[in-house]
Protein backbone atom coordinates (compact mmCIF):
# COMPACT_ATOMS: atom_id res chain seq x y z
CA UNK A 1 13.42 9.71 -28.22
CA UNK A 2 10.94 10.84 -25.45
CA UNK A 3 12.17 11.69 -21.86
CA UNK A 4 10.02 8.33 -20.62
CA UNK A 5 11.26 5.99 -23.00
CA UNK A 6 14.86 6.63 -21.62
CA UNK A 7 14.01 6.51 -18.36
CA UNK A 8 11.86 3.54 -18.77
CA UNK A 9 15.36 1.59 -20.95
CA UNK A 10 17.50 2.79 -18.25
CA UNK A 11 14.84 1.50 -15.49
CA UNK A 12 14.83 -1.83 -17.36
CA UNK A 13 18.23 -2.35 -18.18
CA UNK A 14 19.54 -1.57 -14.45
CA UNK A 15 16.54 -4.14 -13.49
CA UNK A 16 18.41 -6.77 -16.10
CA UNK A 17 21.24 -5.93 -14.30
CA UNK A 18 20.63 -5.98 -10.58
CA UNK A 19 18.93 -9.74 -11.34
CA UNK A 20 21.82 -11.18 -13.28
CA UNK A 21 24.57 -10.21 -10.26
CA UNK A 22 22.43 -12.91 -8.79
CA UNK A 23 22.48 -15.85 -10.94
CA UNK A 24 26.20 -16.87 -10.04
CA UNK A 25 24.97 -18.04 -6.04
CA UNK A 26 22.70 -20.38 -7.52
CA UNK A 27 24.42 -22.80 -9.39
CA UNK A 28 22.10 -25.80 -9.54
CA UNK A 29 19.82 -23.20 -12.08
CA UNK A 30 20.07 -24.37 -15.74
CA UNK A 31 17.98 -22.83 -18.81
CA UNK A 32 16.86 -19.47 -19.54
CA UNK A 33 15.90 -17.13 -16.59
CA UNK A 34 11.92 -16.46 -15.41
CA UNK A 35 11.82 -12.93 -16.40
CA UNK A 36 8.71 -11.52 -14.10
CA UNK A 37 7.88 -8.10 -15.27
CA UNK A 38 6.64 -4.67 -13.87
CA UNK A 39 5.83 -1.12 -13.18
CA UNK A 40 6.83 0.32 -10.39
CA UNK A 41 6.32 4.56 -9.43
CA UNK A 42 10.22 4.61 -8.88
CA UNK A 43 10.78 8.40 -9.56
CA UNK A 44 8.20 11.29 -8.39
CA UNK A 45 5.09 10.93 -6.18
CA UNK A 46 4.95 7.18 -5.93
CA UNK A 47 8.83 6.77 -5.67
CA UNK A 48 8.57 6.63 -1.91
CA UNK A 49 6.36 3.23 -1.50
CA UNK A 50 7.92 1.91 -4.62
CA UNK A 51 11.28 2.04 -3.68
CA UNK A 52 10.33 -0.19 -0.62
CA UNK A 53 8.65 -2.73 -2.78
CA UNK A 54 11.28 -2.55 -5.08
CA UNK A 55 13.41 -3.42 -2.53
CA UNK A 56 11.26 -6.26 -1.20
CA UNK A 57 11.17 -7.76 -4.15
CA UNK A 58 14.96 -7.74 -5.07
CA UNK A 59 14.76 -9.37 -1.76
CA UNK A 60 12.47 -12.07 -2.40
CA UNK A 61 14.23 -12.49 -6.23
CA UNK A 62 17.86 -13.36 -4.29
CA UNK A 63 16.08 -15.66 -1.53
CA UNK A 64 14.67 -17.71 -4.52
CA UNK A 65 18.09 -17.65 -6.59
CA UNK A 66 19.96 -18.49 -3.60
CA UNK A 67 17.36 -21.83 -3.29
CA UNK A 68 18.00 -23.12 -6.71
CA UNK A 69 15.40 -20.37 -8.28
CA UNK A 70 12.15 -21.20 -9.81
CA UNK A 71 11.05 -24.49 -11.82
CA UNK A 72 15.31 -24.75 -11.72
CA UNK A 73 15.88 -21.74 -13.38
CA UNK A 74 16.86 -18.27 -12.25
CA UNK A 75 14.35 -15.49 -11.33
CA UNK A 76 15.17 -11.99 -13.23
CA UNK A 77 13.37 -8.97 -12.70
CA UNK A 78 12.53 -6.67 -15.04
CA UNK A 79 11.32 -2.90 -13.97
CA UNK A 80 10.80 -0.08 -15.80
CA UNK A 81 9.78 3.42 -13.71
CA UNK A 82 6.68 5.02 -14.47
CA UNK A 83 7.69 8.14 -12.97
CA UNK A 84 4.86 8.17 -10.97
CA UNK A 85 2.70 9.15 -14.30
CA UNK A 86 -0.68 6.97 -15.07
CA UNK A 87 -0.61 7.88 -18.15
CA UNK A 88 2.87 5.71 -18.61
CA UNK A 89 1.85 2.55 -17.34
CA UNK A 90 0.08 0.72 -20.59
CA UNK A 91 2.30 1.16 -22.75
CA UNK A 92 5.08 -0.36 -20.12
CA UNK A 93 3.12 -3.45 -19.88
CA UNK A 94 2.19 -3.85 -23.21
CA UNK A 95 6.11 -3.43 -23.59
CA UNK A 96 6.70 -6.18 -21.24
CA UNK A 97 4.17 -8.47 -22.43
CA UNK A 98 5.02 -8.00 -26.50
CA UNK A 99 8.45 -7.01 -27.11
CA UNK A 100 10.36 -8.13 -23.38
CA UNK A 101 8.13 -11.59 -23.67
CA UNK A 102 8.53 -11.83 -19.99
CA UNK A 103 7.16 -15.27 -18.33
CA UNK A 104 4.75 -13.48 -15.05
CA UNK A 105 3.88 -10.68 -14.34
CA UNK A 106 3.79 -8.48 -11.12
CA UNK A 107 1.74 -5.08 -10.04
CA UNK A 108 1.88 -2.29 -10.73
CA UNK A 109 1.66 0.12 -7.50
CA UNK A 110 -1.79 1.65 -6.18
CA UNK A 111 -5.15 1.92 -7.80
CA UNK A 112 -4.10 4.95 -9.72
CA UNK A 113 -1.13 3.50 -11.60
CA UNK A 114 -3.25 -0.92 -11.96
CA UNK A 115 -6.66 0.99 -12.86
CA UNK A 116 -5.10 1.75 -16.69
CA UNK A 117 -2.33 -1.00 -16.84
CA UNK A 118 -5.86 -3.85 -16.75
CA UNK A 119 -6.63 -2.57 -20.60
CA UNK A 120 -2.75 -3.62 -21.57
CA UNK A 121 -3.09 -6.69 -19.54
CA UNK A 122 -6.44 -8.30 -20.18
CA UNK A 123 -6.53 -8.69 -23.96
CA UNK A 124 -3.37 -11.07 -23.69
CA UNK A 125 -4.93 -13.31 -21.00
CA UNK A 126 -2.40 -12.13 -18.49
CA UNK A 127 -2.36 -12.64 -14.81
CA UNK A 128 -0.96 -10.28 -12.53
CA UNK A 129 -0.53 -9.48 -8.60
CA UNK A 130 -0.61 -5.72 -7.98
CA UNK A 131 0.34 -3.44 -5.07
CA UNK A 132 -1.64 -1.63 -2.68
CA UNK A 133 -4.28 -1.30 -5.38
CA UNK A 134 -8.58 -1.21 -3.98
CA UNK A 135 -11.46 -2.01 -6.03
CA UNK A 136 -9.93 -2.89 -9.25
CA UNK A 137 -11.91 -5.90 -9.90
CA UNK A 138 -15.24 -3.99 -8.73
CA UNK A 139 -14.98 -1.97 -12.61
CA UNK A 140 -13.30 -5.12 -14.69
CA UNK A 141 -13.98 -8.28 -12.91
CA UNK A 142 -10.92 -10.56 -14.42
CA UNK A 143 -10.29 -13.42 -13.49
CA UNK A 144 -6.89 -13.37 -13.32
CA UNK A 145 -5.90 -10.43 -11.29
CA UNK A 146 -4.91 -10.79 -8.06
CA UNK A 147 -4.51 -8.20 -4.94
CA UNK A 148 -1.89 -7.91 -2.40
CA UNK A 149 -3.28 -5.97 0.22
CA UNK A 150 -5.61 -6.97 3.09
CA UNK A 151 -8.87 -5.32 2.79
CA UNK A 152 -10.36 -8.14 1.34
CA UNK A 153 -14.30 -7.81 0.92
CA UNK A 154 -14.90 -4.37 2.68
CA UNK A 155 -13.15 -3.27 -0.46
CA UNK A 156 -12.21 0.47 -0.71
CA UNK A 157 -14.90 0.79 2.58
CA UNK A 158 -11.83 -0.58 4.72
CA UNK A 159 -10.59 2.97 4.58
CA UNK A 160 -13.44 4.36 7.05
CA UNK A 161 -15.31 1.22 8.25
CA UNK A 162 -12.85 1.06 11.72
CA UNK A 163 -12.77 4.86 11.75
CA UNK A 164 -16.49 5.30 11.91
CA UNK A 165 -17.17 2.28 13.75
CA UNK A 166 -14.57 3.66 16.26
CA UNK A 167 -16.52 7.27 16.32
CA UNK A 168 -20.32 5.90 16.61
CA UNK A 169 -18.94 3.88 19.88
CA UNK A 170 -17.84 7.49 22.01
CA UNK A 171 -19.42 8.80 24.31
CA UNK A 172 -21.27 11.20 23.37
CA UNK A 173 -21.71 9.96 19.83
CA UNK A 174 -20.14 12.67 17.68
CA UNK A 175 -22.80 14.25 15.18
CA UNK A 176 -21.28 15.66 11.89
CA UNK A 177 -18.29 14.88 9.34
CA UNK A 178 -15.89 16.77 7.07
CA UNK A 179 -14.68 15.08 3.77
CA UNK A 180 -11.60 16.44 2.36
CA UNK A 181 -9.95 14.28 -0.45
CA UNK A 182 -7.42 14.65 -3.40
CA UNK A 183 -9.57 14.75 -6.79
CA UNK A 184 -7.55 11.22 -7.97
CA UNK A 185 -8.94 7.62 -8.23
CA UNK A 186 -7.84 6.30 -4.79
CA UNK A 187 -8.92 8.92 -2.98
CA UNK A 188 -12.24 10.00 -4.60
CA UNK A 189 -13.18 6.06 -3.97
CA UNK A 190 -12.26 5.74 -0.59
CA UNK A 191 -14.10 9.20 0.37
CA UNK A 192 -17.47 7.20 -1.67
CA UNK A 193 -16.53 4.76 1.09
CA UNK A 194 -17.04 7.12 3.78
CA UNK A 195 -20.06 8.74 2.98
CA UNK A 196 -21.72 5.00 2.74
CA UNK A 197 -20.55 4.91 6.25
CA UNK A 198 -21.56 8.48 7.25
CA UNK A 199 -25.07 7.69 6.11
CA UNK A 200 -25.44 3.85 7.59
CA UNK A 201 -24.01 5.62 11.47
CA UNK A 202 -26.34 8.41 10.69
CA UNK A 203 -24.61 11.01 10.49
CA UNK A 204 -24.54 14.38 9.05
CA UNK A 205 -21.91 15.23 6.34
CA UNK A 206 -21.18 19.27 6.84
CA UNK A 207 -18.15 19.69 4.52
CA UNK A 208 -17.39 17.53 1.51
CA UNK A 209 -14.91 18.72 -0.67
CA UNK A 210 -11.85 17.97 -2.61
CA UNK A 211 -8.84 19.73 -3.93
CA UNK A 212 -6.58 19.55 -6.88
CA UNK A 213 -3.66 16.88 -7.12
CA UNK A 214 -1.03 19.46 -7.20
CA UNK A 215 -1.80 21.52 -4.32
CA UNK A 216 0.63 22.08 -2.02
CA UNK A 217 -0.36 24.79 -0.07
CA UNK A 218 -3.32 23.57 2.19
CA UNK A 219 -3.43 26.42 4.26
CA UNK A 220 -7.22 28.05 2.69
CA UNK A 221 -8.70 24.43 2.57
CA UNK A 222 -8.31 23.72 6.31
CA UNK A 223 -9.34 26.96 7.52
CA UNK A 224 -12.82 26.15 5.14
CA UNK A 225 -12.82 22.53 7.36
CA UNK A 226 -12.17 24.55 10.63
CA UNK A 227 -15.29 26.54 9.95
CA UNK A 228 -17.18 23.62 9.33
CA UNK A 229 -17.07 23.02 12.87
CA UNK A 230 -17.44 19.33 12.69
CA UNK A 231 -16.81 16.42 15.30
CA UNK A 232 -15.22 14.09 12.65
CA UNK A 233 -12.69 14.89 9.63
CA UNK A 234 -11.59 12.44 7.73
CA UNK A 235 -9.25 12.69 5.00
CA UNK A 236 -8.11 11.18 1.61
CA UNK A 237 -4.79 11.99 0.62
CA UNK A 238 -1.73 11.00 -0.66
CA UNK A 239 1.80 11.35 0.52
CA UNK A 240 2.92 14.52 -0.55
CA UNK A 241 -0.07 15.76 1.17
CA UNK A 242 0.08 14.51 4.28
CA UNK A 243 2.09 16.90 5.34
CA UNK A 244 0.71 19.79 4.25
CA UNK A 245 -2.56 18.66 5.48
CA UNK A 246 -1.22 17.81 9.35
CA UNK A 247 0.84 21.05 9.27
CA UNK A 248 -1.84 23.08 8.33
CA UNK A 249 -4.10 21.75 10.55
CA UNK A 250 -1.97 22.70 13.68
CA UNK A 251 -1.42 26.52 12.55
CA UNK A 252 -4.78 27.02 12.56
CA UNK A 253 -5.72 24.71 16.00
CA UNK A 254 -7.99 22.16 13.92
CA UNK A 255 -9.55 20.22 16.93
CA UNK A 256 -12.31 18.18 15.86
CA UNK A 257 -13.15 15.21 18.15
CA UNK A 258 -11.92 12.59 15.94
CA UNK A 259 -9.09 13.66 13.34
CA UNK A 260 -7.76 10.86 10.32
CA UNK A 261 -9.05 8.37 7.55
CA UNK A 262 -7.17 6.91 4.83
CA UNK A 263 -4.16 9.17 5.14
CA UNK A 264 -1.78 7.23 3.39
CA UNK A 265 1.37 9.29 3.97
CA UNK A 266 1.10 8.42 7.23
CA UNK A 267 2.27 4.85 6.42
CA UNK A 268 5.63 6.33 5.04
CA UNK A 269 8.38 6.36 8.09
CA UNK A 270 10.26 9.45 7.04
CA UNK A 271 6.74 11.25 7.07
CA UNK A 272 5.96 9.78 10.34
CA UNK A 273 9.61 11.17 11.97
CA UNK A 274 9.28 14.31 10.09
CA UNK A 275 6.04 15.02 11.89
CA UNK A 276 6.96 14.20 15.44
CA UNK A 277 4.15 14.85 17.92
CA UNK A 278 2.49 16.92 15.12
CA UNK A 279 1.09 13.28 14.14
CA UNK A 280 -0.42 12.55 17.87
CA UNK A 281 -3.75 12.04 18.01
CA UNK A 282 -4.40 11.02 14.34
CA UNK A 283 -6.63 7.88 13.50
CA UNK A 284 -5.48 5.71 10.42
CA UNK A 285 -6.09 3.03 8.53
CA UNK A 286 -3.04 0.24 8.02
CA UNK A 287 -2.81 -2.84 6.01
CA UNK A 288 0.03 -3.69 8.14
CA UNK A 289 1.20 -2.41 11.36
CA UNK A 290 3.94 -2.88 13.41
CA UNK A 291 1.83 -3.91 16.43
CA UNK A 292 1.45 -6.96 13.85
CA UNK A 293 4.48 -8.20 13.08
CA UNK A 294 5.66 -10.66 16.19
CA UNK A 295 2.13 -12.11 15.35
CA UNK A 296 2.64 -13.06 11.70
CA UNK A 297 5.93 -16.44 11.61
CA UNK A 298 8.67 -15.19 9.38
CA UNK A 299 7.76 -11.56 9.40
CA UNK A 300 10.09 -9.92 12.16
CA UNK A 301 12.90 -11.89 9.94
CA UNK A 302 12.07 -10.47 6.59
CA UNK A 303 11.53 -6.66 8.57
CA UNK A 304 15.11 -7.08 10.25
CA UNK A 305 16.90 -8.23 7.13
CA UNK A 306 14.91 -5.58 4.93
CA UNK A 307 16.04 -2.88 7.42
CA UNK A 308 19.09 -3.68 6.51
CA UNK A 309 18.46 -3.29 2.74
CA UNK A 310 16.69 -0.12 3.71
CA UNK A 311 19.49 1.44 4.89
CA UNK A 312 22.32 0.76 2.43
CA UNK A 313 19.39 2.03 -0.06
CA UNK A 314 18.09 4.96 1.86
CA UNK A 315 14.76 4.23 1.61
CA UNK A 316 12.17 3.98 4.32
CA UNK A 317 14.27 2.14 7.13
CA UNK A 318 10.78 0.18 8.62
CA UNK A 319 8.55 -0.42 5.40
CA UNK A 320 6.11 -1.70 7.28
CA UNK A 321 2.90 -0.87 5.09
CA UNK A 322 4.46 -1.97 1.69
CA UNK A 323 7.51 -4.15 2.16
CA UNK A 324 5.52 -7.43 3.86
CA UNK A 325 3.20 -7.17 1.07
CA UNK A 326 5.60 -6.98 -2.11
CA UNK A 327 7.68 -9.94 -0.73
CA UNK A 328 4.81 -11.80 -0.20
CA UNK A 329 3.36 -11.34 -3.74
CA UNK A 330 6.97 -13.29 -4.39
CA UNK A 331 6.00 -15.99 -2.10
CA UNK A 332 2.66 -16.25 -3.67
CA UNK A 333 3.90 -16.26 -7.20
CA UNK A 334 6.86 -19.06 -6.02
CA UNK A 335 3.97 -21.69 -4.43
CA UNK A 336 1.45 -21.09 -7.46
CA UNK A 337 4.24 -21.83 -9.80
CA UNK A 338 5.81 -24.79 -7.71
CA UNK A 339 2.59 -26.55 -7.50
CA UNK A 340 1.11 -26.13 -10.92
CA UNK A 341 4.86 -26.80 -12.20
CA UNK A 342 3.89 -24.02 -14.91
CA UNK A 343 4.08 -20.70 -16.51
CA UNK A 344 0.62 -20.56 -17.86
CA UNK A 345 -1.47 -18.02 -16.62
CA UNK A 346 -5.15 -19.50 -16.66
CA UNK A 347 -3.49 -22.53 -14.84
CA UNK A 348 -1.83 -19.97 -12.40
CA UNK A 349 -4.30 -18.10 -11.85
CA UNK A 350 -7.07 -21.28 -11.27
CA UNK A 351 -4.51 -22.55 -8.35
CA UNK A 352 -4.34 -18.82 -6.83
CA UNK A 353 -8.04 -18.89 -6.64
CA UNK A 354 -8.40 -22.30 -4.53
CA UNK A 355 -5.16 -21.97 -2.45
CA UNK A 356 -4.05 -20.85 0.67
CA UNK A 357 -0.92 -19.07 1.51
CA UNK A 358 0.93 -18.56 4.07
CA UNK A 359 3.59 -15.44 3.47
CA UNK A 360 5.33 -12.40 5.77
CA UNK A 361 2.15 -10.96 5.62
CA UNK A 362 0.06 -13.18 6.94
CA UNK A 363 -2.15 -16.57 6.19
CA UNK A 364 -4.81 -15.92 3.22
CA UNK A 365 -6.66 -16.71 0.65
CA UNK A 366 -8.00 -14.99 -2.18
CA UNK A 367 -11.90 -14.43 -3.32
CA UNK A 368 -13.49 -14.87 -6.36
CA UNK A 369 -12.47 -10.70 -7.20
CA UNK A 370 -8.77 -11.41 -6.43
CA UNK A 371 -8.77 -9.95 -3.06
CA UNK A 372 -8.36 -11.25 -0.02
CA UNK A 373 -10.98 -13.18 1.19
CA UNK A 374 -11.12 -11.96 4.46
CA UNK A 375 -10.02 -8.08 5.57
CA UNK A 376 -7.25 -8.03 7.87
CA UNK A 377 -7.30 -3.78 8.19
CA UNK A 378 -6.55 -2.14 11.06
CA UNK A 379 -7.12 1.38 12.64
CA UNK A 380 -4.01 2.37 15.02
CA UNK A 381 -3.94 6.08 16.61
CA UNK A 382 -0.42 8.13 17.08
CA UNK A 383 0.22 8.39 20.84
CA UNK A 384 2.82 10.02 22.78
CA UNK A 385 4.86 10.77 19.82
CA UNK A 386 8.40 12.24 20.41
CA UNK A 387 10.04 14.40 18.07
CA UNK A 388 12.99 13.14 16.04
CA UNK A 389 13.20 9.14 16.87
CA UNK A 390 13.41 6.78 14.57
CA UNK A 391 12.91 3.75 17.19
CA UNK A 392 9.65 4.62 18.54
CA UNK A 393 8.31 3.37 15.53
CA UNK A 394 9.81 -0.20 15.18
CA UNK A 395 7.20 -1.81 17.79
CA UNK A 396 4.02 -0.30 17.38
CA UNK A 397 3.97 0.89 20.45
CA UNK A 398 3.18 4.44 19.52
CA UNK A 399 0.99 3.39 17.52
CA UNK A 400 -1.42 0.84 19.27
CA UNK A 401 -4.64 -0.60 17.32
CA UNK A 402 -7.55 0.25 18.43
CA UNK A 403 -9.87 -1.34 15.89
CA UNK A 404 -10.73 -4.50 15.31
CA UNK A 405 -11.68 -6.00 19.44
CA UNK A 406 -9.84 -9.14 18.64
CA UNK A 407 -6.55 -7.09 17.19
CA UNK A 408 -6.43 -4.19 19.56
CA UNK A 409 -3.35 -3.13 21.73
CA UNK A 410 -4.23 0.14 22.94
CA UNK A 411 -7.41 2.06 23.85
CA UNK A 412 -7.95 5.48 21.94
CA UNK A 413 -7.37 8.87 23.35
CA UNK A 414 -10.46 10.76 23.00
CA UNK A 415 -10.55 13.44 21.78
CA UNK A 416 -8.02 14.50 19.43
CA UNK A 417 -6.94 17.29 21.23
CA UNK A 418 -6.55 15.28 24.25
CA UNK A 419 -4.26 12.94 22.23
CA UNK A 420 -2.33 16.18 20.73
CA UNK A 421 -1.56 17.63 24.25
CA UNK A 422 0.07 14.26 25.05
C-alpha cells in the first residue's frame, strides 16, 4: 500500500475520531451523523494554514454538536491530508464522494490544491466551499462551488489592485516594476494580475521573472531584482519562501521605493515573529486583518477562544488570515442547510446563491461565480516591528491598513527604506 494511502486512512480515521468524542455533549441528536468531507494540506508546505483551518473547523463542528447539531443530527468530520501534494487531491474527493458517501462537502485549501479536486467534484453534481482558493470559477464556471475568501469580483487582481493603487498616488509617482513569482498556479495568476495593473497605471515592467517551486536559496534571484533598479517589487510567493525572499533582500540592501504584493507567508504568525523588524516596511495584501476584527460582531470571540485552541495545538496562536474564514464556511454551510431543511446540493447551492450571511468574517453574499460579491481586501504595511513579540501582532496595530480610504488605520511610510530604518 502506497505511502499516501496510509497517511490519507490514518488522516481519516483520526478525523472519525476527533468528531465522535463530540457526539456525547449533544444529546438531543438522534440518527446517523452529517459526515462533511475534505482535503486539507495537513503535512508539508500547506500544513501551516491548514492546521489553522483544521482547527477552525473542529471548532465550528463542537459549537454545532454542542447546539443539538445539524437537521438534529450530529456533525462528523472527515479529513484526509494531502500532504501538501496536488497531485493527491482527486482521488481524496472522489474517495469521499464514492466510497465514504459523505453528506457535504468542504474545500480543499488554496487554488493549487481546489484547481484539480473541481474534475472529482463536478461530474457528481457536488457542491463545495473551498479555502483561500482565487479564480477557480474564471476556468470551470460551476454552479455549485462556492469561495470563502473576500476578494470577491477583483478576482486574483485583489493581489496588486491596493498595492498599485497605493504606488500611482506617491509623490513622485514611482516609474518601473519588478515581478518575481513562484512558477505554481496561485502565484503565476496573481503576477497576470499585476501586470494588468502595471500596464492600466502605466508603468514600465523592468524585471519579470519567476523561479522554481523548490528553491530555497534566493540569494542569486534578488541580487538579479537589485540590479533591476526598480521603484516597485512586488512579489508572488508562498510560505516557505517568504523568508528566504525577505532575508535575502536585506543582505543585499534591496531598497526599492515600494517593497510587497501577494506575499502570502506573511499572513502566517510564526513567519511574522520570526522576521521581526526584517518585515518593516513591507506592503501586503490580507483577506483579513487584525485591524478588522473589533469591526466584524462575533469575531474577537471566535479569535480569543481559537487562541486558545491554537495553543494547546501549537499552531499559529492568531490565525487571523485563515481561521475567520474556515469557521465561517461552517456557519455558511449550518444556515444553507437550516433553511432549505436539506442535504441536496442543487437545492444548497440555489439558497447560497440568493442569501446573505452574516459569519466571523464578515456580512456577504456570494455572486453568480461563487465569490463574494463584493471584495473586502485590504493592503496593511509592517511598521515599527520589534523583534521577538508575539503581542504586537494581536491588534493590528503594527500593521495598520492603508488601502481601501474607508478601511484605513494608518498612513504608509514612504519609502521602504524609510519604513525599514523604523
Amino acid at each position: 500500500m502506497s505511502t499516501w494511502c496510509l497517511g490519507a486512512m490514518r488522516s481519516a480515521a483520526a478525523a472519525i475520531a476527533i468528531g465522535a468524542m463530540a457526539l456525547p455533549s449533544a444529546s438531543a441528536q438522534t440518527g446517523q451523523p452529517i459526515r462533511i468531507g475534505l482535503s486539507l494540506a495537513l503535512t508539508g508546505a500547506g500544513a501551516a494554514p491548514s492546521k489553522v483551518i483544521n482547527t477552525a473547523l473542529e471548532m465550528w463542528r463542537d459549537d454545532v454538536n454542542a447546539k443539538g447539531g445539524m437537521l438534529g443530527r450530529p456533525v462528523e468530520l472527515v479529513v484526509y491530508d494531502d500532504q501538501s501534494t496536488p497531485a493527491n487531491v482527486p482521488a481524496i474527493y472522489t474517495k469521499l464522494i464514492t466510497l465514504d458517501k459523505v453528506d457535504l462537502l468542504l474545500g480543499p485549501y488554496g487554488t493549487n490544491f481546489v484547481a484539480p479536486a473541481m474534475p472529482a467534484i463536478m461530474p457528481h453534481n457536488k457542491m463545495t466551499i473551498s479555502f483561500t482558493a482565487i479564480g477557480i470559477n474564471d476556468k470551470f464556471k460551476y454552479d455549485k462551488y462556492f469561495s470563502m475568501v473576500s476578494v470577491g469580483p477583483d478576482g486574483i487582481n485583489a493581489f496588486s489592485r491596493g498595492f498599485f493603487e497605493i504606488a500611482v498616488e506617491q509623490k513622485p509617482k514611482p516609474e518601473t516594476v519588478a515581478i518575481l513569482a513562484a512558477d505554481a498556479e496561485f502565484a503565476r495568476s496573481a503576477a497576470d494580475g499585476a501586470r494588468d495593473k502595471i500596464n492600466k497605471h502605466r508603468l514600465k515592467l523592468v524585471y519579470d521573472q519567476s523561479y522554481p517551486p523548490q528553491t530555497t536559496d534566493f540569494s542569486a534571484v534578488m541580487r538579479a531584482v537589485r540590479a533591476a533598479n526598480a521603484d516597485l517589487v512586488w512579489i508572488g510567493a508562498y510560505p516557505p519562501d517568504n523568508v528566504g525572499i525577505i532575508r535575502a533582500a536585506d543582505e543585499i540592501g534591496l531598497s526599492p521605493k515600494i517593497f510587497g504584493g501577494a506575499m502570502i507567508g506573511m499572513l502566517i504568525t510564526p513567519l511574522k515573529v520570526q522576521l521581526g523588524p526584517l518585515a518593516n516596511g513591507l506592503l501586503i495584501g490580507e483577506n483579513f486583518a487584525a485591524a478588522q476584527a473589533p469591526s466584524i460582531p462575533g469575531s474577537a470571540d471566535f479569535l480569543k477562544r481559537y487562541g486558545v485552541k491554537a495553543s494547546a495545538a501549537a499552531i499559529d496562536p492568531l490565525g487571523f488570515a485563515f481561521g475567520p474564514f474556515a469557521y465561517s464556511a461552517g456557519q455558511v454551510l449550518m444556515q444553507a442547510v437550516t433553511e432549505t431543511k436539506s442535504l441536496d446540493h442543487d437545492k444548497l447551492a440555489a439558497y447560497m446563491h440568493q442569501a446573505k450571511f452574516d459569519t466571523v468574517s464578515g456580512s456577504f453574499s456570494f455572486a453568480s461565480d461563487g465569490e463574494w460579491a463584493k471584495s473586502r481586501q485590504v493592503w496593511t504595511q509592517f511598521q515599527n516591528v520589534q523583534p521577538n513579540n508575539l503581542d504586537q501582532f494581536r491588534d493590528g496595530k503594527v500593521q495598520p491598513i492603508i488601502w481601501p480610504a474607508d478601511a484605513k488605520t494608518g498612513n504608509l511610510i514612504y519609502p521602504y527604506g524609510d519604513a525599514k530604518k523604523k
